[in-house]
PDB file of N, CA and C in Angstrom:
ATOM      1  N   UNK A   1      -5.555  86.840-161.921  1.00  0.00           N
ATOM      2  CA  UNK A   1      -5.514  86.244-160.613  1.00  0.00           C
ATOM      3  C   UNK A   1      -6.383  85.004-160.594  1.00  0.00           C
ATOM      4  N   UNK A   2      -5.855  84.108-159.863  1.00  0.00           N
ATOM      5  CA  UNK A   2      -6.506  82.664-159.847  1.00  0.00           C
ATOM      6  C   UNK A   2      -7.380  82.955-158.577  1.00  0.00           C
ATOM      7  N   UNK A   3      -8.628  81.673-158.999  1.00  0.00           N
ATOM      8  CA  UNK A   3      -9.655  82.009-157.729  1.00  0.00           C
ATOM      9  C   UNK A   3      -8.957  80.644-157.082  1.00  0.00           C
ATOM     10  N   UNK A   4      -7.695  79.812-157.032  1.00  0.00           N
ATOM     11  CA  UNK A   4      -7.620  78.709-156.448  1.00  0.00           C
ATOM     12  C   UNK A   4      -6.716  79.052-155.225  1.00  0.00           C
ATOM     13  N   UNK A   5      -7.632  78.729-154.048  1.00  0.00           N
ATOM     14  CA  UNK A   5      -6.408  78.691-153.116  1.00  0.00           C
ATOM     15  C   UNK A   5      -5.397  78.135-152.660  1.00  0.00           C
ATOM     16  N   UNK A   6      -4.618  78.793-151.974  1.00  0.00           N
ATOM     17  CA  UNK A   6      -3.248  78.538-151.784  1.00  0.00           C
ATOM     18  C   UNK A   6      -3.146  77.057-150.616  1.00  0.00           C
ATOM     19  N   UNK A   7      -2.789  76.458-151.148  1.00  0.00           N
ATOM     20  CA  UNK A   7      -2.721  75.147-149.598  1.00  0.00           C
ATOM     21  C   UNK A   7      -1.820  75.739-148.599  1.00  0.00           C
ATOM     22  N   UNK A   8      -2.375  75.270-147.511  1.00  0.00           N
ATOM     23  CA  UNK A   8      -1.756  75.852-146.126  1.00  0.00           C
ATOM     24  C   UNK A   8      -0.110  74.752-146.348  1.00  0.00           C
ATOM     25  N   UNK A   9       0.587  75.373-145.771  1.00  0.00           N
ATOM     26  CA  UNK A   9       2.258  75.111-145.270  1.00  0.00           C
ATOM     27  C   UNK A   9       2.061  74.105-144.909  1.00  0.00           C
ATOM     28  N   UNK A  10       3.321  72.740-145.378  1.00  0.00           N
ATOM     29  CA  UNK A  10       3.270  71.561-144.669  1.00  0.00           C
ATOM     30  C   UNK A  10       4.012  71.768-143.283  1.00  0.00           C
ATOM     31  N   UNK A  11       3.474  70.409-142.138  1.00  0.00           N
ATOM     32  CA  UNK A  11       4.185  70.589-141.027  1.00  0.00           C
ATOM     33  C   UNK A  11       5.328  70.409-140.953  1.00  0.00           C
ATOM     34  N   UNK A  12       6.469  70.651-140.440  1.00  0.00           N
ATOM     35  CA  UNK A  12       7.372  70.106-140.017  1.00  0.00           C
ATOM     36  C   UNK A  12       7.715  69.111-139.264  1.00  0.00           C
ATOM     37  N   UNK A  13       9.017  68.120-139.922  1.00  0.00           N
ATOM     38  CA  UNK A  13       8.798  66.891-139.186  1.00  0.00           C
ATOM     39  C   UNK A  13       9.874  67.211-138.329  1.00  0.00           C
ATOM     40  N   UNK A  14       9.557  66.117-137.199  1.00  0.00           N
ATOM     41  CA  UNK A  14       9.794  66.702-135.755  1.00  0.00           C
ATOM     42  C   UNK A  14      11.605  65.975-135.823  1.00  0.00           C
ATOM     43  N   UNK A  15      12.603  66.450-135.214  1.00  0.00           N
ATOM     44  CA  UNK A  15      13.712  66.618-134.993  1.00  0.00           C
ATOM     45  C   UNK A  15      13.957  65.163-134.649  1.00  0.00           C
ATOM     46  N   UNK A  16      14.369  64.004-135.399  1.00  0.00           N
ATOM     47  CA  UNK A  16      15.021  62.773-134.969  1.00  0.00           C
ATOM     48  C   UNK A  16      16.335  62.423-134.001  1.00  0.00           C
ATOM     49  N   UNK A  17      16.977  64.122-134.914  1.00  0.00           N
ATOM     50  CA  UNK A  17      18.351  63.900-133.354  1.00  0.00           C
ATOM     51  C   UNK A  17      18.790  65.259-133.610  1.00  0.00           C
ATOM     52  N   UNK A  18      19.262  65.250-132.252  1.00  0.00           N
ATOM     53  CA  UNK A  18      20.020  66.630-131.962  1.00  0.00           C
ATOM     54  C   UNK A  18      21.660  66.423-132.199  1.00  0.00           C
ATOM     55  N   UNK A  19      22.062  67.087-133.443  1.00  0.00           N
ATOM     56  CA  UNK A  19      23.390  66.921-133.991  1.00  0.00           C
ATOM     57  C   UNK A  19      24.326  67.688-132.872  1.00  0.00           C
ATOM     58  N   UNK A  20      24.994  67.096-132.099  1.00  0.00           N
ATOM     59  CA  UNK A  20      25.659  67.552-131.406  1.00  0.00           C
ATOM     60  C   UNK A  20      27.251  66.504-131.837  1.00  0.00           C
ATOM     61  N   UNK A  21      27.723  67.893-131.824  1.00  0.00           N
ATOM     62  CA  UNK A  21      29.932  67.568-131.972  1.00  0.00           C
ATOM     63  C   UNK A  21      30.337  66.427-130.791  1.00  0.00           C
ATOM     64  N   UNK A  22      31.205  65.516-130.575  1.00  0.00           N
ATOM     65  CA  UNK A  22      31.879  64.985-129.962  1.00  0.00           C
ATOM     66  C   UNK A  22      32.182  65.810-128.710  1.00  0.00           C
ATOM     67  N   UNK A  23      32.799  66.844-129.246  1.00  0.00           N
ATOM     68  CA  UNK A  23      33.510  68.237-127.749  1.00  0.00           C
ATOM     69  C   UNK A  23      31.809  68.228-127.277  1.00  0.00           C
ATOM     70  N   UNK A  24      30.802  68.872-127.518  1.00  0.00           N
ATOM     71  CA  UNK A  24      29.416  69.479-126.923  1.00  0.00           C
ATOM     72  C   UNK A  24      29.295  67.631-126.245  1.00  0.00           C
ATOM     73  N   UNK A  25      28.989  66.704-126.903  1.00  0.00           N
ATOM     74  CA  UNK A  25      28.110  65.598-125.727  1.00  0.00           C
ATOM     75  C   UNK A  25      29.106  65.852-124.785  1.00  0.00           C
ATOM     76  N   UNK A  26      30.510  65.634-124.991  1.00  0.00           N
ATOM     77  CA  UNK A  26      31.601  65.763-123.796  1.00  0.00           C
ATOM     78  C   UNK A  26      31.159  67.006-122.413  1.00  0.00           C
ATOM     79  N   UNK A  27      30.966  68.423-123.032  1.00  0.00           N
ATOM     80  CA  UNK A  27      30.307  68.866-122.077  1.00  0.00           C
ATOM     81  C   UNK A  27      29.108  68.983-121.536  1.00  0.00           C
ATOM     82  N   UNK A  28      28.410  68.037-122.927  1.00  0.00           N
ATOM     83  CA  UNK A  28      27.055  68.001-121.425  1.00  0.00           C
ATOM     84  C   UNK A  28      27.061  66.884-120.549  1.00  0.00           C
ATOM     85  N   UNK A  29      27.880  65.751-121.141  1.00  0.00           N
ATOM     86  CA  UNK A  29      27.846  65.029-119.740  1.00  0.00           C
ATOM     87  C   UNK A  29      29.242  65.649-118.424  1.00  0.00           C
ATOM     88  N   UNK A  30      29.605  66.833-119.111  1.00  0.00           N
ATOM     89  CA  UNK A  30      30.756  67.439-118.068  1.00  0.00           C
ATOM     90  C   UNK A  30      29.060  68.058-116.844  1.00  0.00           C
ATOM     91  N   UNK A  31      28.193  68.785-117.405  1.00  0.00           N
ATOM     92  CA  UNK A  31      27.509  69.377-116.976  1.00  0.00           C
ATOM     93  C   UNK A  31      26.492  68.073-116.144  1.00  0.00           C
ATOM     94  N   UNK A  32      26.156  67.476-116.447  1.00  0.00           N
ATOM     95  CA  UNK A  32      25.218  66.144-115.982  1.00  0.00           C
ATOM     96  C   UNK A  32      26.156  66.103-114.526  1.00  0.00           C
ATOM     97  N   UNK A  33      27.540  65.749-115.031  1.00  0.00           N
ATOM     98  CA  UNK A  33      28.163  65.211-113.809  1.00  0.00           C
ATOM     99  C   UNK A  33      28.084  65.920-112.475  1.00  0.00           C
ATOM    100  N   UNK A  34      28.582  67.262-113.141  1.00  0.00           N
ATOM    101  CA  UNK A  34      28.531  68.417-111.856  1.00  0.00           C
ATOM    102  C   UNK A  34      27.195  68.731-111.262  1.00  0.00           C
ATOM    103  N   UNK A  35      25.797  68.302-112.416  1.00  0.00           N
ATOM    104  CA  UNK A  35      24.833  68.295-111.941  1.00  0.00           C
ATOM    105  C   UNK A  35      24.159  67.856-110.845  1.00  0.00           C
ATOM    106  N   UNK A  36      24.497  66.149-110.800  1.00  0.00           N
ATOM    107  CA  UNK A  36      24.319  65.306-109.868  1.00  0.00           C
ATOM    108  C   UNK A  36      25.259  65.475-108.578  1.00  0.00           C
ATOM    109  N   UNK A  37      26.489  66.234-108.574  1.00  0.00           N
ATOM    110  CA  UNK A  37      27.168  66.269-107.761  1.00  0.00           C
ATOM    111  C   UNK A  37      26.558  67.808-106.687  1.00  0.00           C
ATOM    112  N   UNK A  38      26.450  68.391-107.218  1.00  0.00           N
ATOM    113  CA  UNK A  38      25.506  69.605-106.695  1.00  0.00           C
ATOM    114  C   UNK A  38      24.113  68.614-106.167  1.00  0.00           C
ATOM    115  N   UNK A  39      23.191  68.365-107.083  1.00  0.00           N
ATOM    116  CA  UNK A  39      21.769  67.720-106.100  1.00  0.00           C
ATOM    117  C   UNK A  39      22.665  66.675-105.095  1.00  0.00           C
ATOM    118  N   UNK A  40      23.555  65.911-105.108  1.00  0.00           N
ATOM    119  CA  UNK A  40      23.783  64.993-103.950  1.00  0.00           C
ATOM    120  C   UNK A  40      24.190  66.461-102.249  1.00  0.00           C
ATOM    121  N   UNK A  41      24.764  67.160-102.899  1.00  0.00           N
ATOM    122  CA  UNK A  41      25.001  68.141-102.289  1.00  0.00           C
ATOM    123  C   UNK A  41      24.147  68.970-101.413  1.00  0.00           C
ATOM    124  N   UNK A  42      22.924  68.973-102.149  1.00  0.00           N
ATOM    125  CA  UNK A  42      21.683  70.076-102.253  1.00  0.00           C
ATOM    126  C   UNK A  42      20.760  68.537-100.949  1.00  0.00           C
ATOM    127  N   UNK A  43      21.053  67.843-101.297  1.00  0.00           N
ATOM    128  CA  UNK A  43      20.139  66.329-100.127  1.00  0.00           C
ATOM    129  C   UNK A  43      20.768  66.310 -99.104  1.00  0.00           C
ATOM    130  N   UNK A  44      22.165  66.540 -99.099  1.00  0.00           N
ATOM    131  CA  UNK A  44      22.602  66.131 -97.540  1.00  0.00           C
ATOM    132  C   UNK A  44      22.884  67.087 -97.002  1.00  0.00           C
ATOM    133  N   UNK A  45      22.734  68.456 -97.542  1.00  0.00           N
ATOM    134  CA  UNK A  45      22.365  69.537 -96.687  1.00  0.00           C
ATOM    135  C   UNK A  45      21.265  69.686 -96.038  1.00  0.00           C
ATOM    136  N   UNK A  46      19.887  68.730 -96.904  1.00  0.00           N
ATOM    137  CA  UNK A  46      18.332  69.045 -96.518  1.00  0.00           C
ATOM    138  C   UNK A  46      18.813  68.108 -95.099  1.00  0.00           C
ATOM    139  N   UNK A  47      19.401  67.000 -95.029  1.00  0.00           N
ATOM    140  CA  UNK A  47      19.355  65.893 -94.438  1.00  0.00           C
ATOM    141  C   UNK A  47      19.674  67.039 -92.681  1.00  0.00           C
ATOM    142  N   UNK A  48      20.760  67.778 -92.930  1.00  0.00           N
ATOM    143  CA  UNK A  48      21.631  68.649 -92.060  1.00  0.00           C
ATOM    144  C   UNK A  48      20.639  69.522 -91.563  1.00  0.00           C
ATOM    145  N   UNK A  49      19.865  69.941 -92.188  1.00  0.00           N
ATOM    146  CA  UNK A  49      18.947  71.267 -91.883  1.00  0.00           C
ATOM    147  C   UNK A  49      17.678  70.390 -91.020  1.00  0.00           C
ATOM    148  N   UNK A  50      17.361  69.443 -92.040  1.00  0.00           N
ATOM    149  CA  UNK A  50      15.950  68.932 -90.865  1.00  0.00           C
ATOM    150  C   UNK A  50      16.520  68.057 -89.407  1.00  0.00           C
ATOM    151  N   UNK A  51      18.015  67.568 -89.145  1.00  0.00           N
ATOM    152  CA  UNK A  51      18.260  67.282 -87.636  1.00  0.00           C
ATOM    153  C   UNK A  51      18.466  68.812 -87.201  1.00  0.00           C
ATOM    154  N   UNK A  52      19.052  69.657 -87.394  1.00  0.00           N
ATOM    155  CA  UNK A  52      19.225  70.559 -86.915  1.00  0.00           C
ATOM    156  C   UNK A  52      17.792  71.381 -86.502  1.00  0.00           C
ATOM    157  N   UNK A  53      16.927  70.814 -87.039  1.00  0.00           N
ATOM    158  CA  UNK A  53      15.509  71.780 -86.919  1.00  0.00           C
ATOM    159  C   UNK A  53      15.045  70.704 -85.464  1.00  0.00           C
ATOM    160  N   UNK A  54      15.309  70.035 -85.122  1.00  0.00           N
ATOM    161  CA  UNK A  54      14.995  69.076 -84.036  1.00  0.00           C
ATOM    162  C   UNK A  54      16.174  69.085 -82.889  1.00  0.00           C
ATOM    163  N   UNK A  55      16.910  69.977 -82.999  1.00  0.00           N
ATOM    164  CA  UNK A  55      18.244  70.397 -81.617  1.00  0.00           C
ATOM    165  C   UNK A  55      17.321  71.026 -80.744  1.00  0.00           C
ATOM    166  N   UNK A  56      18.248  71.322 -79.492  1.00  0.00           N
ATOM    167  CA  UNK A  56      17.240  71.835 -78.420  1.00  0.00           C
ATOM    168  C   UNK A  56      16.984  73.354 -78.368  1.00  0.00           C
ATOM    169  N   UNK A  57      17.697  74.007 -79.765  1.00  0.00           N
ATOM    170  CA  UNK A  57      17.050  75.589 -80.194  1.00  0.00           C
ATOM    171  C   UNK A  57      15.427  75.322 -80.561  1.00  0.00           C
ATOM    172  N   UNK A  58      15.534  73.932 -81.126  1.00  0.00           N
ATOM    173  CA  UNK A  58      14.097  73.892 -82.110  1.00  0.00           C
ATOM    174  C   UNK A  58      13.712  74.561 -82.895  1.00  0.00           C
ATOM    175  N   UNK A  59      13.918  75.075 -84.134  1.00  0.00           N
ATOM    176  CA  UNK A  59      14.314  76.178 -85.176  1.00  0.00           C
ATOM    177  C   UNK A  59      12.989  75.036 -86.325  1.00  0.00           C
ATOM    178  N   UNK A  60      12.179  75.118 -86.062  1.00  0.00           N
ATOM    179  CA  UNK A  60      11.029  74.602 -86.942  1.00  0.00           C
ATOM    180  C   UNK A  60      11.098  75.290 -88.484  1.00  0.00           C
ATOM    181  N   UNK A  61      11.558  76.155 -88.547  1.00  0.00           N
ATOM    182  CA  UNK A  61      11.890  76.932 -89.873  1.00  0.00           C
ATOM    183  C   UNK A  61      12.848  76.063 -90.673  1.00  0.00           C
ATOM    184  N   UNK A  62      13.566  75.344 -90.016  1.00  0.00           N
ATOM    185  CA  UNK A  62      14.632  74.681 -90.577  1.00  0.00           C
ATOM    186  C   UNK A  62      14.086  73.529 -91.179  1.00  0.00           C
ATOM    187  N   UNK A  63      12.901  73.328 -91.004  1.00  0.00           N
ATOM    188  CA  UNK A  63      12.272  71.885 -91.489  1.00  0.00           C
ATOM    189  C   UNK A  63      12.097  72.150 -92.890  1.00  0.00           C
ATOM    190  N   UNK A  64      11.248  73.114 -92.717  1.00  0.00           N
ATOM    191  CA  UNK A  64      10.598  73.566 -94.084  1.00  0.00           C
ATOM    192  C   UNK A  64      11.564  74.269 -95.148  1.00  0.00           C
ATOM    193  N   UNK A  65      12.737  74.326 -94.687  1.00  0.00           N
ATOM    194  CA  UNK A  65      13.899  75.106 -95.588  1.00  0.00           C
ATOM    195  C   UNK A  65      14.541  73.860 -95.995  1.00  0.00           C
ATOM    196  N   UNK A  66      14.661  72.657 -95.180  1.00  0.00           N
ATOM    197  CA  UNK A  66      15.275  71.371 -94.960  1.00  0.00           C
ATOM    198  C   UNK A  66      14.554  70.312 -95.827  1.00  0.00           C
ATOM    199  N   UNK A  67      12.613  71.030 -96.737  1.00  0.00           N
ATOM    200  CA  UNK A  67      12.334  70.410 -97.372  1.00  0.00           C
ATOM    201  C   UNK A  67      11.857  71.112 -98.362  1.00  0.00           C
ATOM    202  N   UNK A  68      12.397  71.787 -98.447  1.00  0.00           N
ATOM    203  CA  UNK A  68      12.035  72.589 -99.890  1.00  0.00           C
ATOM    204  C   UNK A  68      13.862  72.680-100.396  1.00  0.00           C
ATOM    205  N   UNK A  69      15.471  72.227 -99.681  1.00  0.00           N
ATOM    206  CA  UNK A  69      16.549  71.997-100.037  1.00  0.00           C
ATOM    207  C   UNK A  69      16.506  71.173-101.189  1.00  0.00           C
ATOM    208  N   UNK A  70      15.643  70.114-100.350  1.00  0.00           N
ATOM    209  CA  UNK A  70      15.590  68.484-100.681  1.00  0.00           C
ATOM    210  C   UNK A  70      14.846  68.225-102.096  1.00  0.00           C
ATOM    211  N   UNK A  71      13.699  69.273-102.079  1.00  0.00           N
ATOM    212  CA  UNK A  71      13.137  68.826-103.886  1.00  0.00           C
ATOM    213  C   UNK A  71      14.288  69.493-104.294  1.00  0.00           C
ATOM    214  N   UNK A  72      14.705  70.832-104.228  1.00  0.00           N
ATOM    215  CA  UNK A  72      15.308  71.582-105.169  1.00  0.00           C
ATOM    216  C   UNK A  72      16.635  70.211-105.729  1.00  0.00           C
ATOM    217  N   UNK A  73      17.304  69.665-104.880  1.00  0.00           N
ATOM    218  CA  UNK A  73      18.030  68.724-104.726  1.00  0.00           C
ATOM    219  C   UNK A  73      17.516  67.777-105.771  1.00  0.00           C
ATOM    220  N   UNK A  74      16.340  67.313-105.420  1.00  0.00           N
ATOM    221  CA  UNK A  74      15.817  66.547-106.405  1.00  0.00           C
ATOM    222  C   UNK A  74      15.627  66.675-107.337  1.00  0.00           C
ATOM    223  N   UNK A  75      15.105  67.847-108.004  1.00  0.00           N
ATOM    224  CA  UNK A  75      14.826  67.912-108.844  1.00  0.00           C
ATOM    225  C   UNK A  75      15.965  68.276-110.128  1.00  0.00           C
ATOM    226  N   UNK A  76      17.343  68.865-109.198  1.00  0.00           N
ATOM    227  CA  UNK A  76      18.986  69.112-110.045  1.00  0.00           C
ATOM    228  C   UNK A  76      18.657  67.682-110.399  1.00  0.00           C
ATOM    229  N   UNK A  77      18.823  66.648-109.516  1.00  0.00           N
ATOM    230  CA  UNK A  77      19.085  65.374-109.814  1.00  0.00           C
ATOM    231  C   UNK A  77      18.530  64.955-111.047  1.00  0.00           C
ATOM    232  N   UNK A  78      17.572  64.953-111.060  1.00  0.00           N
ATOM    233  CA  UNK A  78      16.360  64.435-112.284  1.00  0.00           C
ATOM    234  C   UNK A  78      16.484  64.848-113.426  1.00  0.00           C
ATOM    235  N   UNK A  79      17.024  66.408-113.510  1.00  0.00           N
ATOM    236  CA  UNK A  79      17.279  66.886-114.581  1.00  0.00           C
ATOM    237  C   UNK A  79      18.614  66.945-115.056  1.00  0.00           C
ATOM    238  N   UNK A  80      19.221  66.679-114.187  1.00  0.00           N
ATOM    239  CA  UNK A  80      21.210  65.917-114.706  1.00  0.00           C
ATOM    240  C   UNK A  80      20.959  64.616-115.164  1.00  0.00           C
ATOM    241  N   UNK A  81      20.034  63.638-114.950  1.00  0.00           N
ATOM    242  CA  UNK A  81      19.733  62.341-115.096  1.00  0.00           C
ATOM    243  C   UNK A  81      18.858  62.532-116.978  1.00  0.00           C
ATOM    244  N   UNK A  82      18.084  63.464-117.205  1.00  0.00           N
ATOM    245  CA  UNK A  82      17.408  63.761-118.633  1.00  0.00           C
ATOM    246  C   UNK A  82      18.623  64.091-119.363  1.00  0.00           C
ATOM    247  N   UNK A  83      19.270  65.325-118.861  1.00  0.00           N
ATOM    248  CA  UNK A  83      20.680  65.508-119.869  1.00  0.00           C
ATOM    249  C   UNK A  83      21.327  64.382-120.336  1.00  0.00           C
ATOM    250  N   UNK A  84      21.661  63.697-119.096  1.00  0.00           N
ATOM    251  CA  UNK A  84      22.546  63.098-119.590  1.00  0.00           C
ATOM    252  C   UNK A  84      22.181  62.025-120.886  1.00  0.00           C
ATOM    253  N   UNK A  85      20.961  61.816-121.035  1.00  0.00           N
ATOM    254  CA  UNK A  85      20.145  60.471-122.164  1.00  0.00           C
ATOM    255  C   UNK A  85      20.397  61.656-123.292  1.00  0.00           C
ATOM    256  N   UNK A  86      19.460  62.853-123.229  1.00  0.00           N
ATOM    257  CA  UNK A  86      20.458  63.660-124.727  1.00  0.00           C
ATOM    258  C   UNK A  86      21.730  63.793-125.297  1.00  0.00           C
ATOM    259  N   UNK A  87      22.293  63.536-124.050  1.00  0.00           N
ATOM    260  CA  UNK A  87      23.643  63.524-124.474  1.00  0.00           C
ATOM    261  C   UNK A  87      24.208  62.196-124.938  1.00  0.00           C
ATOM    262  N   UNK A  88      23.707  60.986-124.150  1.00  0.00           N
ATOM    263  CA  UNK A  88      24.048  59.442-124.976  1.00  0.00           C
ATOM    264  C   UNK A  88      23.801  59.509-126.488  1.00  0.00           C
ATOM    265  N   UNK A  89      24.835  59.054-126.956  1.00  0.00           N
ATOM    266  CA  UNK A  89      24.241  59.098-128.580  1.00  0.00           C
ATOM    267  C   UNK A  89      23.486  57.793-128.379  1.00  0.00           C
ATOM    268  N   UNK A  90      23.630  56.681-128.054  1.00  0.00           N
ATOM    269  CA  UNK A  90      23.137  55.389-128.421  1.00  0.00           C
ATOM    270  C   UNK A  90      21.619  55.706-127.875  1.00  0.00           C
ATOM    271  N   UNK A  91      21.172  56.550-126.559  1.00  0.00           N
ATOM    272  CA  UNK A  91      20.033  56.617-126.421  1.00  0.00           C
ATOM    273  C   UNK A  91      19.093  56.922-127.547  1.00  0.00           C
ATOM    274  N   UNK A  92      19.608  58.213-128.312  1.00  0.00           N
ATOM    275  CA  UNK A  92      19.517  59.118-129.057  1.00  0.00           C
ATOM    276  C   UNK A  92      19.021  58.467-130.409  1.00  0.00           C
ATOM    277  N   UNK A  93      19.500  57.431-130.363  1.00  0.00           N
ATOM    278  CA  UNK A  93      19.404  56.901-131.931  1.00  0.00           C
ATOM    279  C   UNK A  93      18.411  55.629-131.696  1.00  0.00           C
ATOM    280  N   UNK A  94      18.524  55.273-130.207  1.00  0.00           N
ATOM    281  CA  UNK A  94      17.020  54.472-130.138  1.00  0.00           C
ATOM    282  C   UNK A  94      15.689  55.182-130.227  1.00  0.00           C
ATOM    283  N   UNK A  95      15.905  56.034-129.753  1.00  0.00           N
ATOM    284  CA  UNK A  95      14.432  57.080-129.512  1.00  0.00           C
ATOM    285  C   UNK A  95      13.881  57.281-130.648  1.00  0.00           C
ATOM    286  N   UNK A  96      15.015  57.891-131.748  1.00  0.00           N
ATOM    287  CA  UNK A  96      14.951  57.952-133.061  1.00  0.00           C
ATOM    288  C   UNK A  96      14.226  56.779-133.835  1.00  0.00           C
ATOM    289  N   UNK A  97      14.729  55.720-133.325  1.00  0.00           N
ATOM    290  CA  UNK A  97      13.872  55.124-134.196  1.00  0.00           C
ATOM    291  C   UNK A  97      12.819  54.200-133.745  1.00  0.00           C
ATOM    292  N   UNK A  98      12.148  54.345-132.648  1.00  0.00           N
ATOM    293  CA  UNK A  98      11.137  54.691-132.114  1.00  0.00           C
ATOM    294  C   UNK A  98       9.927  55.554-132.896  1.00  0.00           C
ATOM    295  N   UNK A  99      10.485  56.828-133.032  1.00  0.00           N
ATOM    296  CA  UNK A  99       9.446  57.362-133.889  1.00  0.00           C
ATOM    297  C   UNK A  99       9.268  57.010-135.189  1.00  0.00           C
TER     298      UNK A  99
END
């Protein structure tokens, strides 16, 4: 037995691109699309809920449901808007070489 130790594991280098098929980018920007179409969805409901929280029921509950719609809304948005750059190849291959 050797008294020399063993060198620790090299790191792994970090993922330049995500090999995705022609059909897969196709459905994630199928998914991006429907994404953004849902958050536009998910905003002008908030939009609906906070006049309605100001009718002469006055339903103050509706505000706060009317703004917690509105991030959720936002935040579909934002994250249909990230997909969709994984899914650009041309983004994909700038980023790449970036690093």
């Amino acid at each position: 037995m050797s008294d020399v130790p063993t060198p620790p594991p090299a790191p792994e280098a970090p993922l330049r691109r995500i090999p995705f098929s022609p059909r897969q980018e196709a459905s994630l920007r199928a998914l991006c699309n429907w994404m953004q179409v849902a958050a536009v969805i998910s905003i002008v409901s908030a939009v609906a809920k906070l006049v309605s929280a100001f009718t002469p029921r006055q339903n103050f509950g509706n505000a706060i449901d009317a703004a917690l719609t509105f991030l959720i809304g936002l935040w579909i948005y934002q994250a249909g808007t990230a997909f969709r750059q994984v899914a650009n190849t041309e983004w994909r291959r700038q980023r790449a070489q970036d690093f």
